[in-house]
Structures are given as structure tokens and as C-alpha cells.
Protein backbone atom coordinates (compact mmCIF):
# COMPACT_ATOMS: atom_id res chain seq x y z
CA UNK A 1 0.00 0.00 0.00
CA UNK A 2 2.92 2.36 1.10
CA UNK A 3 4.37 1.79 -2.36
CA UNK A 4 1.54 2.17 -4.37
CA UNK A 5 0.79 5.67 -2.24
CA UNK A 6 4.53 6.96 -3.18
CA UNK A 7 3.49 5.35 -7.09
CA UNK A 8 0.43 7.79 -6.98
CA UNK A 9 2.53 10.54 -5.86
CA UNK A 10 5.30 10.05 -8.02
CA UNK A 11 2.93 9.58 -11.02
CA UNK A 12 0.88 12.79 -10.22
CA UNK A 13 4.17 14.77 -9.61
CA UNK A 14 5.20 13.64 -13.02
CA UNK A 15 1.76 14.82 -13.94
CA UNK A 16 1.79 18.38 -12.54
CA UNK A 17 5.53 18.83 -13.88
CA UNK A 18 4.59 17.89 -17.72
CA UNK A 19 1.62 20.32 -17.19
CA UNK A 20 3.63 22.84 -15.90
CA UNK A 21 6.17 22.76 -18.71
CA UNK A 22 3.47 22.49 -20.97
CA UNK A 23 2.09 25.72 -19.50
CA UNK A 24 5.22 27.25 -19.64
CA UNK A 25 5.68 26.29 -23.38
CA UNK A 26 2.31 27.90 -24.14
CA UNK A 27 2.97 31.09 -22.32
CA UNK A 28 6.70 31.97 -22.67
CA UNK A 29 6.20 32.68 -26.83
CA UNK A 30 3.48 35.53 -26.02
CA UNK A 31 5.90 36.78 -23.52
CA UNK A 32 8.59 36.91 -25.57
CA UNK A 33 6.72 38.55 -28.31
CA UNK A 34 4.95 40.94 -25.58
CA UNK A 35 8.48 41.83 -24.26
CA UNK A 36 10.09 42.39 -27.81
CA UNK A 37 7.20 44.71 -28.61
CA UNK A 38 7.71 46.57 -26.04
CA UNK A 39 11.58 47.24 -26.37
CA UNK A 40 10.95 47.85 -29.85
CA UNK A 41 8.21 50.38 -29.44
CA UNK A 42 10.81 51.77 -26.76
CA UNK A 43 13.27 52.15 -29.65
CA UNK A 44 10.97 53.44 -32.24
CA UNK A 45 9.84 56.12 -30.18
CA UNK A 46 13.10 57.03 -29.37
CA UNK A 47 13.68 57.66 -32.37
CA UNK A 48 10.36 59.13 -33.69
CA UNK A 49 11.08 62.10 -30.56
CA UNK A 50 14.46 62.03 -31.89
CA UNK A 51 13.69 63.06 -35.54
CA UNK A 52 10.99 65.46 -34.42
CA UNK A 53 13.53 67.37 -32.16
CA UNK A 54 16.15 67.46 -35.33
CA UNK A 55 13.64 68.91 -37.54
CA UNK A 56 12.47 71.15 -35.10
CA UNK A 57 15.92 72.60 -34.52
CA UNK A 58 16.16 72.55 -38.63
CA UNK A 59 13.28 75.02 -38.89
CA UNK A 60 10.44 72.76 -40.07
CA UNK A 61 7.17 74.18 -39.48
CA UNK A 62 5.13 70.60 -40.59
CA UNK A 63 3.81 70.41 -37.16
CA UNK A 64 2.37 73.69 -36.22
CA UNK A 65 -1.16 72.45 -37.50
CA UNK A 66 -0.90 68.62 -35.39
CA UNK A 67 -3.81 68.06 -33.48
CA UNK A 68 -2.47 65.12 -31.72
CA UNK A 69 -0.14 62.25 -31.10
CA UNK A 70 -0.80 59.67 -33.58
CA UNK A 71 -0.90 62.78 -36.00
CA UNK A 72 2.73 64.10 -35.43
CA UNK A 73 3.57 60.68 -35.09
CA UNK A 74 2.53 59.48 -38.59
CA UNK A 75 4.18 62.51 -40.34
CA UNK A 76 7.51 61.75 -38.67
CA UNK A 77 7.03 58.32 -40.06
CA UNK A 78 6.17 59.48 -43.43
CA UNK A 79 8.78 62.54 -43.24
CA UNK A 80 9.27 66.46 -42.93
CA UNK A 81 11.54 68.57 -44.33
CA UNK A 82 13.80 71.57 -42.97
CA UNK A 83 13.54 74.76 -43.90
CA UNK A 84 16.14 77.48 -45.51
CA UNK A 85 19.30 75.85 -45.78
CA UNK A 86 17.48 72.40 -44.61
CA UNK A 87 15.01 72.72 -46.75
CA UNK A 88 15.85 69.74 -48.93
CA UNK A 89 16.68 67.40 -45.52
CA UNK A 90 13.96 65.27 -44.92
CA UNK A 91 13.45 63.58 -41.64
CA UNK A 92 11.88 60.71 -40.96
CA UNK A 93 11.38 57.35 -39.51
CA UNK A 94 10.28 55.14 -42.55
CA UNK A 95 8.90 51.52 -42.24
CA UNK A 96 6.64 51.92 -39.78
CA UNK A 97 3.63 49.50 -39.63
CA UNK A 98 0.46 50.63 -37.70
CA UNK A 99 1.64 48.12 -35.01
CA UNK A 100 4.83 49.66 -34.71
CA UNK A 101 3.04 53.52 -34.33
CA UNK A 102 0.93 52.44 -31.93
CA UNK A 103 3.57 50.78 -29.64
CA UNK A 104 5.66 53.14 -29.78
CA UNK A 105 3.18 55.60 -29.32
CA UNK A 106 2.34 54.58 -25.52
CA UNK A 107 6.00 56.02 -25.04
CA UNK A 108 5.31 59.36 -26.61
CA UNK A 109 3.86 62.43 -25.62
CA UNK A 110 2.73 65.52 -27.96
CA UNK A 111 2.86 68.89 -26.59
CA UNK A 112 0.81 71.35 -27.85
CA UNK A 113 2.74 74.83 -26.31
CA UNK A 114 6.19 73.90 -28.61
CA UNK A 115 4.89 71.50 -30.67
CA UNK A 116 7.28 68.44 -30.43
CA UNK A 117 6.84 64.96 -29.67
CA UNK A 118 8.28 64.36 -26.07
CA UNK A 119 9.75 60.31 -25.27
CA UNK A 120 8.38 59.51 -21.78
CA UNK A 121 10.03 57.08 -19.52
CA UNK A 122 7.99 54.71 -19.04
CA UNK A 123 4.50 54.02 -20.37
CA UNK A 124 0.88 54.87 -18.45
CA UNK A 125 -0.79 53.45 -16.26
CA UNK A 126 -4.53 51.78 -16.85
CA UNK A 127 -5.93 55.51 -14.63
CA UNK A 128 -3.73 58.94 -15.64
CA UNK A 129 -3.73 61.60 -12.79
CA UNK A 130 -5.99 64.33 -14.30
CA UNK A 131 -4.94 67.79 -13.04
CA UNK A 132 -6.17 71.29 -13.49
CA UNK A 133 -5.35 73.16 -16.55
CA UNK A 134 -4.07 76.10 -14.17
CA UNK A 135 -2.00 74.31 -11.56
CA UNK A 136 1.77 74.01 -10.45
CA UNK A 137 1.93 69.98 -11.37
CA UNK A 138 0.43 71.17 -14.96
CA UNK A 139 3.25 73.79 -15.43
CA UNK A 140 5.96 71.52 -14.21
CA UNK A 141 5.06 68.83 -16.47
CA UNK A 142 4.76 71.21 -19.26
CA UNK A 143 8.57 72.59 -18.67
CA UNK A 144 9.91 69.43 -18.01
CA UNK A 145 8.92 68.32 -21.02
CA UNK A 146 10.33 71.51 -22.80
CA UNK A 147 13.77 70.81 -21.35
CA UNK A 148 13.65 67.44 -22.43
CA UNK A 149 12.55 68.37 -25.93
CA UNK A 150 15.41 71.42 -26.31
CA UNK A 151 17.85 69.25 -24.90
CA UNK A 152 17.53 66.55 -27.47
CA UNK A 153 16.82 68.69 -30.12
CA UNK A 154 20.46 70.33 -28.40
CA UNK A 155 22.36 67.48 -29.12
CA UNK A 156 20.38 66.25 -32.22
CA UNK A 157 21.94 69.91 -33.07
CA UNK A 158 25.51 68.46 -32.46
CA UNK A 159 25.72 70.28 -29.38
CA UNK A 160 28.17 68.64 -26.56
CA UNK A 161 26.26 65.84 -24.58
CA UNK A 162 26.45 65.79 -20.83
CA UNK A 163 28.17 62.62 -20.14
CA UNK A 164 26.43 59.61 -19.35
CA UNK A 165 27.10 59.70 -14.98
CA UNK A 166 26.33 63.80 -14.99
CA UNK A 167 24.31 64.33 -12.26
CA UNK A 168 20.69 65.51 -13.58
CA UNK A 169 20.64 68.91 -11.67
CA UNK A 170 23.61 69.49 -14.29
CA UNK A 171 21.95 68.54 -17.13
CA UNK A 172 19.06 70.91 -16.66
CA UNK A 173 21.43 73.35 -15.47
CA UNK A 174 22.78 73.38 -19.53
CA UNK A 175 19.32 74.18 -20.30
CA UNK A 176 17.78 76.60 -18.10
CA UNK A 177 21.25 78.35 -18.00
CA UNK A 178 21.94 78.14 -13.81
CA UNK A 179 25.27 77.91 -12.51
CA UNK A 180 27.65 74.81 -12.33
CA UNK A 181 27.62 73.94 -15.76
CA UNK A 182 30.07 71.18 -14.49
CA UNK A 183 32.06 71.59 -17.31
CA UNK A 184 30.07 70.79 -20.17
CA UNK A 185 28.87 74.43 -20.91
CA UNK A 186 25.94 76.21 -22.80
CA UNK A 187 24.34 73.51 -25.16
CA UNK A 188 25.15 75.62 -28.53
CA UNK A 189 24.89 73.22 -32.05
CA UNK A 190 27.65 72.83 -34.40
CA UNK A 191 27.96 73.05 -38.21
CA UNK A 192 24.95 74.39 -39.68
CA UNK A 193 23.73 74.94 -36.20
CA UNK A 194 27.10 76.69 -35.01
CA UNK A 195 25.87 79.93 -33.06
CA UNK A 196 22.91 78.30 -32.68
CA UNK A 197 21.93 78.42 -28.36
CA UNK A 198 19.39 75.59 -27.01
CA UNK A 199 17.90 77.19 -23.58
CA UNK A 200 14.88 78.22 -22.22
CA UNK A 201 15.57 81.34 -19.92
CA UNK A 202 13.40 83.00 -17.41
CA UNK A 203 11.99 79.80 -15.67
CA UNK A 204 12.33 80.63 -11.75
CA UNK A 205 14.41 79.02 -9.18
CA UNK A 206 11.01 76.99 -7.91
CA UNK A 207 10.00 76.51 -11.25
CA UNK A 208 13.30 74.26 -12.29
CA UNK A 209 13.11 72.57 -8.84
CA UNK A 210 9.36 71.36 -10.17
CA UNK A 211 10.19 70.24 -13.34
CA UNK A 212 13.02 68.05 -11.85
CA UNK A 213 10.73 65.91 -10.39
CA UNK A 214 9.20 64.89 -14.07
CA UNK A 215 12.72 64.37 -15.49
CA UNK A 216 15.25 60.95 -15.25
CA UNK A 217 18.45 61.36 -16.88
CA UNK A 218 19.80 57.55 -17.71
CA UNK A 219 22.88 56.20 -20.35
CA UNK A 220 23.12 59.73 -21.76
CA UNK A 221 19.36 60.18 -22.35
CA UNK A 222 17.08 63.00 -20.62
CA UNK A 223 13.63 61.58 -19.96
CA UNK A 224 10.23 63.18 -19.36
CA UNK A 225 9.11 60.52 -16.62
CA UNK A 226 4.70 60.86 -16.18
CA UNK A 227 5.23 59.66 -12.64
CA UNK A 228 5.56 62.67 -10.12
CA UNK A 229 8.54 62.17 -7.31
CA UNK A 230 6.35 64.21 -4.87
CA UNK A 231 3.09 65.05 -3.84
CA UNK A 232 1.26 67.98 -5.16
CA UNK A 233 -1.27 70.03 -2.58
CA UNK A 234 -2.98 72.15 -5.80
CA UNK A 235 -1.79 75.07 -7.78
């Protein structure tokens, strides 16, 4: 009997274990596939905020009409051009399928004051924090992004990058033009773009402390990150 109990055992332990793998062997494709999606999308819409900032910086004026996202989005893909001496640049990020937008587009933000498309950390959650239109966490957000956006459009300029273990109080120091530049100095482009300054001036002491809180600076890349480091009481 004691032997035919550890049989049963042995047999339904055998059981469970070639379900289990079985299981396993069903699952593990989608989540493979799920996770390459996603670090593609990541990369794409790198990218896609990448080429928007360079044709910002080269004059283009193709998104001054973009209502949304997916809009700005799907003319990067299909391509803009310069303008004056750029006026015969396109940029673009071609070979998109709609698969591809839309993945990458749960890492992008549009915004609508300087019309660029911002890469955001990380993508939302299932419920987005809605805020006032008038308060502090609204303005933060909205300069944070704006210092993300010059600063790539900066570099996309050929302006010096910050190196990679900068702190990120340094990096927006470049920007907003406070002190202890840490070496790396005024983000000015190069070649076509020599003379050309990347800053946004006149944003208070408070202010830039705000906007720090929306901003992650990781392997050489400034971040607008949705996900506030503090709490906000109202505007």
C-alpha cells in the first residue's frame, strides 16, 4: 500500500511537472513577443522624438497644424523637411507599420505649447492623474517636457552631450542656463547649427526645482518621466 501511495505521488508529480512545462511552453512565446514589442516600441519612439527634435531645430514648421499624437507621429514616419538651408533634408522614420506607431506611441507624448513629440520614460498606467489646466503639477510637467525636448533637439543639433554619470541637476542646469555647468557648458549646435543656443531662460528658481521631479536622466538620455517624485497640494 505504502508503495503504491509513493506510485500515486510520483505519477501525479510527473503529472503536474509535464503540465507545468506544458504551460510554460504555451505562455513563454506571447511573452517573448509581448516583451520584444515593447523594447521595440521603446526604440521606435526614441527615435520618432528624436527626428521630431532634429527637424524642429532645422526650422520645419510641418507640425504647427498637429492636433495630436498619432498625428505628429505618422508625419515623422512618413517625413518632414527643414527649412532654408534644410530645406531639402527630410526627416523621418520610414517603415513603420500601424503596429509599430501604436507601440511606440504609448512612449510618446505631444505637446501642444512647442509642438514636439516628447519620449516619456515609461509608459501609463490603466488611470492617468488628471490635473487642473491652471495648476503648479500642470506647469511643471509642461517645462519638463520643454527641457527634455530642447535638450535633445540640443544634441540632435551636435551640441556637446552631458556625459552619461552627470548628475541631472547638471543637465538641466545646460538648459535653463543656472550655474555649475560642471564643465560641459551652454548647449550651442555645431555646423549648420554653429551659433545656434538651445535654452529656455526665465523659468524661476522653484520653477526648475518642479520640473526636476518629471525628469530621469539615464545612459546619456534625458527623460520626461509621467510619474511625479512628490506630492502635489494644488496650484
Amino acid at each position: 500500500m505504502k508503495h503504491g501511495g509513493a506510485s500515486d505521488r510520483d505519477s501525479f508529480a510527473e503529472e503536474e511537472s509535464a503540465l507545468l512545462t506544458e504551460l510554460m511552453a504555451s505562455v513563454a512565446p506571447d511573452f517573448v513577443h509581448q516583451l520584444a514589442n515593447e523594447r521595440a516600441g521603446m526604440r521606435n519612439a526614441q527615435n520618432i522624438a528624436s527626428v521630431c527634435a532634429a527637424a524642429k531645430a532645422a526650422g520645419t514648421e510641418a507640425f504647427e497644424d498637429v492636433r495630436d499624437l498619432e498625428e505628429a507621429v505618422r508625419r515623422v514616419s512618413t517625413g518632414v523637411y527643414g527649412a532654408g538651408e534644410f530645406s531639402k533634408t527630410r526627416f523621418a522614420v520610414p517603415n513603420l507599420d500601424e503596429e509599430s506607431i501604436f507601440e511606440a506611441m504609448k512612449y510618446l507624448e505631444w505637446n501642444r505649447d512647442i509642438k514636439v513629440i516628447v519620449f516619456i520614460a515609461s509608459a501609463p498606467k490603466e488611470e492617468e492623474f488628471v490635473v487642473s489646466a491652471e495648476s503648479e503639477e500642470t506647469k511643471a510637467r509642461r517645462d519638463a517636457q520643454s527641457v527634455a525636448s530642447v535638450y535633445a533637439s540640443a544634441i540632435a543639433a551636435g551640441a556637446i552631450p552631458s556625459p552619461p554619470d552627470a548628475s541631472l541637476r547638471s543637465v538641466v542646469n545646460r538648459v535653463v542656463l543656472r550655474e555649475a555647468l560642471e564643465g560641459s557648458g551652454e548647449l550651442e549646435g555645431t555646423g549648420e547649427f554653429r551659433g545656434v543656443r538651445f535654452v529656455i531662460p526665465n523659468l524661476s528658481d522653484r520653477e526648475v526645482e518642479l520640473l526636476m521631479d518629471y525628469l530621469r536622466w539615464e545612459e546619456g538620455i534625458l527623460y520626461y518621466d509621467r510619474n511625479p517624485k512628490r506630492d502635489y497640494v494644488g496650484a
